[in-house]
N, C-alpha and C. Protein backbone atom coordinates (compact mmCIF):
# COMPACT_ATOMS: atom_id res chain seq x y z
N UNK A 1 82.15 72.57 -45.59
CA UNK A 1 81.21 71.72 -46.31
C UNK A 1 80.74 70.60 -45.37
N UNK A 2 79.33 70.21 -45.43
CA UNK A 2 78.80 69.42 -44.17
C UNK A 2 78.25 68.02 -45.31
N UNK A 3 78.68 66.78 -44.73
CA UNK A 3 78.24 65.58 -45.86
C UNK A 3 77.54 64.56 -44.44
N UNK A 4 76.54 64.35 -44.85
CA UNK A 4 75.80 63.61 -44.29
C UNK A 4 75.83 62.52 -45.23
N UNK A 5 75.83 61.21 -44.64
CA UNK A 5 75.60 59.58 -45.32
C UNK A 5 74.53 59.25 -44.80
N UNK A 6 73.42 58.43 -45.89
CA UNK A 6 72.25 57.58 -45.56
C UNK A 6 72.01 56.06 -46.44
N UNK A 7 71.61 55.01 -45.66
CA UNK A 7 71.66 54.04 -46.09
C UNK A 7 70.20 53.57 -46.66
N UNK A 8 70.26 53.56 -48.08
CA UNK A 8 68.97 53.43 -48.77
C UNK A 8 68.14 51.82 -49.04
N UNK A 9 67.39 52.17 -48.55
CA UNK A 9 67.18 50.09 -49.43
C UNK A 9 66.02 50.24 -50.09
N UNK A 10 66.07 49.50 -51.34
CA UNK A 10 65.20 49.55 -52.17
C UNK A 10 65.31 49.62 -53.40
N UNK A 11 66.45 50.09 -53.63
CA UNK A 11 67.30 50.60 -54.85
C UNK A 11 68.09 49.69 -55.66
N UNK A 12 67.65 49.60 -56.86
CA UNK A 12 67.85 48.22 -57.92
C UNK A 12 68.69 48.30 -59.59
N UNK A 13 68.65 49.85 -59.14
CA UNK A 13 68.88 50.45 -60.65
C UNK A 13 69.82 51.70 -60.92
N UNK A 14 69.91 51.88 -62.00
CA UNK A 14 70.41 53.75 -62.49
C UNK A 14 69.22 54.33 -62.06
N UNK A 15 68.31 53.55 -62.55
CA UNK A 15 66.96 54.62 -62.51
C UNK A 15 66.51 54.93 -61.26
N UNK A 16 66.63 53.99 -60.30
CA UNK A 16 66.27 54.15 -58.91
C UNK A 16 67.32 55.48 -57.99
N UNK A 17 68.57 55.21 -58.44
CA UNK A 17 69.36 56.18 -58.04
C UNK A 17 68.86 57.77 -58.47
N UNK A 18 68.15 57.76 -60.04
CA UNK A 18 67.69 59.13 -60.51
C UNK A 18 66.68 59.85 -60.27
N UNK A 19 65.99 58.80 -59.88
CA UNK A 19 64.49 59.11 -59.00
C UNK A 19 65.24 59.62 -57.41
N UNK A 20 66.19 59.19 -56.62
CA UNK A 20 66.75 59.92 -55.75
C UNK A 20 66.78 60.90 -55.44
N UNK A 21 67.66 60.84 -56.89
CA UNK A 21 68.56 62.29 -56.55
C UNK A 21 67.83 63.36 -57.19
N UNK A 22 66.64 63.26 -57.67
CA UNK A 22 65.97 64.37 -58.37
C UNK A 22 64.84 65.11 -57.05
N UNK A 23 64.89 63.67 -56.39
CA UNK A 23 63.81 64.51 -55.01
C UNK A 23 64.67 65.02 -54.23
N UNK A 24 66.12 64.26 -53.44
CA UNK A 24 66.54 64.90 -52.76
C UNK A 24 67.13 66.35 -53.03
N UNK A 25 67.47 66.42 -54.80
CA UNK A 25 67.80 67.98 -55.16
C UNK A 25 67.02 68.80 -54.95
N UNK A 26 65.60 68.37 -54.39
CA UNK A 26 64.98 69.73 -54.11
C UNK A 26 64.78 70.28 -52.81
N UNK A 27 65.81 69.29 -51.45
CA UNK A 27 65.17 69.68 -50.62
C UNK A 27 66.31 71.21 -49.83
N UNK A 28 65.87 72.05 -49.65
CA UNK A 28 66.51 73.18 -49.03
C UNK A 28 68.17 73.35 -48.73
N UNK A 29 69.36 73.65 -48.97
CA UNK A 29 70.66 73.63 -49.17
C UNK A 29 71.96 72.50 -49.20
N UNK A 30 70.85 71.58 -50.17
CA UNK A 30 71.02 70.48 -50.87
C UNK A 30 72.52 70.84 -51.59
N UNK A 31 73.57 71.07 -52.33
CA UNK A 31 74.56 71.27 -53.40
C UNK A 31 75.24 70.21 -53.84
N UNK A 32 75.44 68.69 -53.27
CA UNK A 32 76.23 67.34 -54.11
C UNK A 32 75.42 66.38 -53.60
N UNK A 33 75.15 65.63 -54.58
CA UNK A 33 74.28 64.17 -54.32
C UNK A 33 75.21 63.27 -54.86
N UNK A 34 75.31 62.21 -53.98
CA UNK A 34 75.97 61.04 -54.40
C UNK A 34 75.34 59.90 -53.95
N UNK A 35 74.16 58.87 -55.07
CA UNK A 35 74.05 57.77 -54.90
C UNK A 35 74.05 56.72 -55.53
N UNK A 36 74.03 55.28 -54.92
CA UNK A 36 74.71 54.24 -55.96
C UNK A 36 73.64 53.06 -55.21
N UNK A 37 73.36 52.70 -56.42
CA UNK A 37 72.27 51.29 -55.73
C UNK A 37 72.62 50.01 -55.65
N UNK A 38 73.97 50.38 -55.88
CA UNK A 38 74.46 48.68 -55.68
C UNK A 38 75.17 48.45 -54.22
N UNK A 39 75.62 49.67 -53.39
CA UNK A 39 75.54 49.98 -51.97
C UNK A 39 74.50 50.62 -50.81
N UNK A 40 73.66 51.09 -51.83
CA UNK A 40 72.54 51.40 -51.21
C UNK A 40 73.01 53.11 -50.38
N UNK A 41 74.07 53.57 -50.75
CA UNK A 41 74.66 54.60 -49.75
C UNK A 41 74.06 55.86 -50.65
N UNK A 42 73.71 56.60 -49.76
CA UNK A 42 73.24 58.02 -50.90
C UNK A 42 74.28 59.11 -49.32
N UNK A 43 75.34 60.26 -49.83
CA UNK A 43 76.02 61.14 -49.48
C UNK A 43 75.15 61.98 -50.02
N UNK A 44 75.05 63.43 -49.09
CA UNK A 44 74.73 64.76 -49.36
C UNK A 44 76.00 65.61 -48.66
N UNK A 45 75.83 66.70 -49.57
CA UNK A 45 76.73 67.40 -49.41
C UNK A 45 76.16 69.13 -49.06
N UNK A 46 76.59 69.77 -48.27
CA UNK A 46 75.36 70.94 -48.39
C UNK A 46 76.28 72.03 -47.86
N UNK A 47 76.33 73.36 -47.75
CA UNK A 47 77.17 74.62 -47.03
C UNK A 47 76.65 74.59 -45.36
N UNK A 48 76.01 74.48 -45.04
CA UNK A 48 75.12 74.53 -44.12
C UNK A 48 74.30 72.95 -43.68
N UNK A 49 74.20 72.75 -42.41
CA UNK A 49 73.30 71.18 -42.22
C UNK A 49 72.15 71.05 -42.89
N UNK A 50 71.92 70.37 -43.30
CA UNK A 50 70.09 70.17 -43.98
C UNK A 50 69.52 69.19 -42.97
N UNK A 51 68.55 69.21 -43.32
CA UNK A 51 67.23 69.01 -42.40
C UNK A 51 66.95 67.36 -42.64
N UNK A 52 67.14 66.43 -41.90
CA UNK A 52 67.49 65.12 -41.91
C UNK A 52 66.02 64.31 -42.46
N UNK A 53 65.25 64.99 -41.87
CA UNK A 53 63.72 65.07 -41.71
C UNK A 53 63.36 64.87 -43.32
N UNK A 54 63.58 66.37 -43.91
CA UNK A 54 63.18 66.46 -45.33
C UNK A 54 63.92 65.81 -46.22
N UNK A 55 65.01 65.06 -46.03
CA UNK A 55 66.04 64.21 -47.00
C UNK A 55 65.73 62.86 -46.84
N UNK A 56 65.00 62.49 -45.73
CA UNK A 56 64.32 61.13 -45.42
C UNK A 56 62.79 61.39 -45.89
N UNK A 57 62.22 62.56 -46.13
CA UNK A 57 61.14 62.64 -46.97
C UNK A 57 61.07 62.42 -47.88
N UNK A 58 62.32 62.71 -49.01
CA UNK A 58 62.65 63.25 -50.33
C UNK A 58 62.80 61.49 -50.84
N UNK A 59 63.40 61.11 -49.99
CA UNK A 59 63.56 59.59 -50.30
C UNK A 59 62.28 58.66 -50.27
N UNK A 60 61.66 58.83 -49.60
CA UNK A 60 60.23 58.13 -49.42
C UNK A 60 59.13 59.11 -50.46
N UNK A 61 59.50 60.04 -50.51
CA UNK A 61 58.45 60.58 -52.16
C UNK A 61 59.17 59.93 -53.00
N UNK A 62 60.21 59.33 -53.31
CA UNK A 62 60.74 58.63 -54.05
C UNK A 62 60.62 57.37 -54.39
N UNK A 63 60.05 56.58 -53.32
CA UNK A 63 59.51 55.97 -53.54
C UNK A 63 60.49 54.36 -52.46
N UNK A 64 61.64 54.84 -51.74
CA UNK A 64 62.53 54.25 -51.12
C UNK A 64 62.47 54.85 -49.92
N UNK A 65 63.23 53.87 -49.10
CA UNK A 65 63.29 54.24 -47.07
C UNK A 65 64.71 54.71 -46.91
N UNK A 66 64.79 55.42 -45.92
CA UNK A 66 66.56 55.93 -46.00
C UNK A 66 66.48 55.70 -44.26
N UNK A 67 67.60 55.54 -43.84
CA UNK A 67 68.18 56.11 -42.35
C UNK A 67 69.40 56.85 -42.23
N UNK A 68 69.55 57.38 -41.38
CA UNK A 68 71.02 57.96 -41.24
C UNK A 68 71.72 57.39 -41.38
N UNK A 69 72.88 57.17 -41.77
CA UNK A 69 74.51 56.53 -41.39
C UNK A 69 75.12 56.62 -40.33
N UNK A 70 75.35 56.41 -39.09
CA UNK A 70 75.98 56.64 -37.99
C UNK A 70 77.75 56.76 -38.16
């Protein structure tokens, strides 16, 4: 199992977290979302790496900025 961490800012709410996780569920071998807006941390969880690219997309159709977690 491969978990990538990204640090979100922008995020104020439940609702902001649901708007998240509803874009990032769609992006290509996506399987656990974990985010919380009072840390700003959003975890993915996937079988396979996902595409860093389209999970920093998924977040900005969302309407928030993400970066990697180092």
């Amino acid at each position: 199992m491969n978990t990538t961490e990204y640090q979100v800012t922008g995020m104020t709410c439940g609702h902001c977290e649901m708007s998240v996780r509803e874009e990032v569920s769609t992006v290509p071998g996506v399987q656990g979302i974990e985010v919380s807006a009072q840390t700003g941390k959003l975890v993915v969880t996937s079988a396979t790496p996902v595409d860093d690219d389209a999970v920093l997309a998924a977040v900005d159709d969302a309407g928030y900025t993400a970066v990697r977690a180092s």
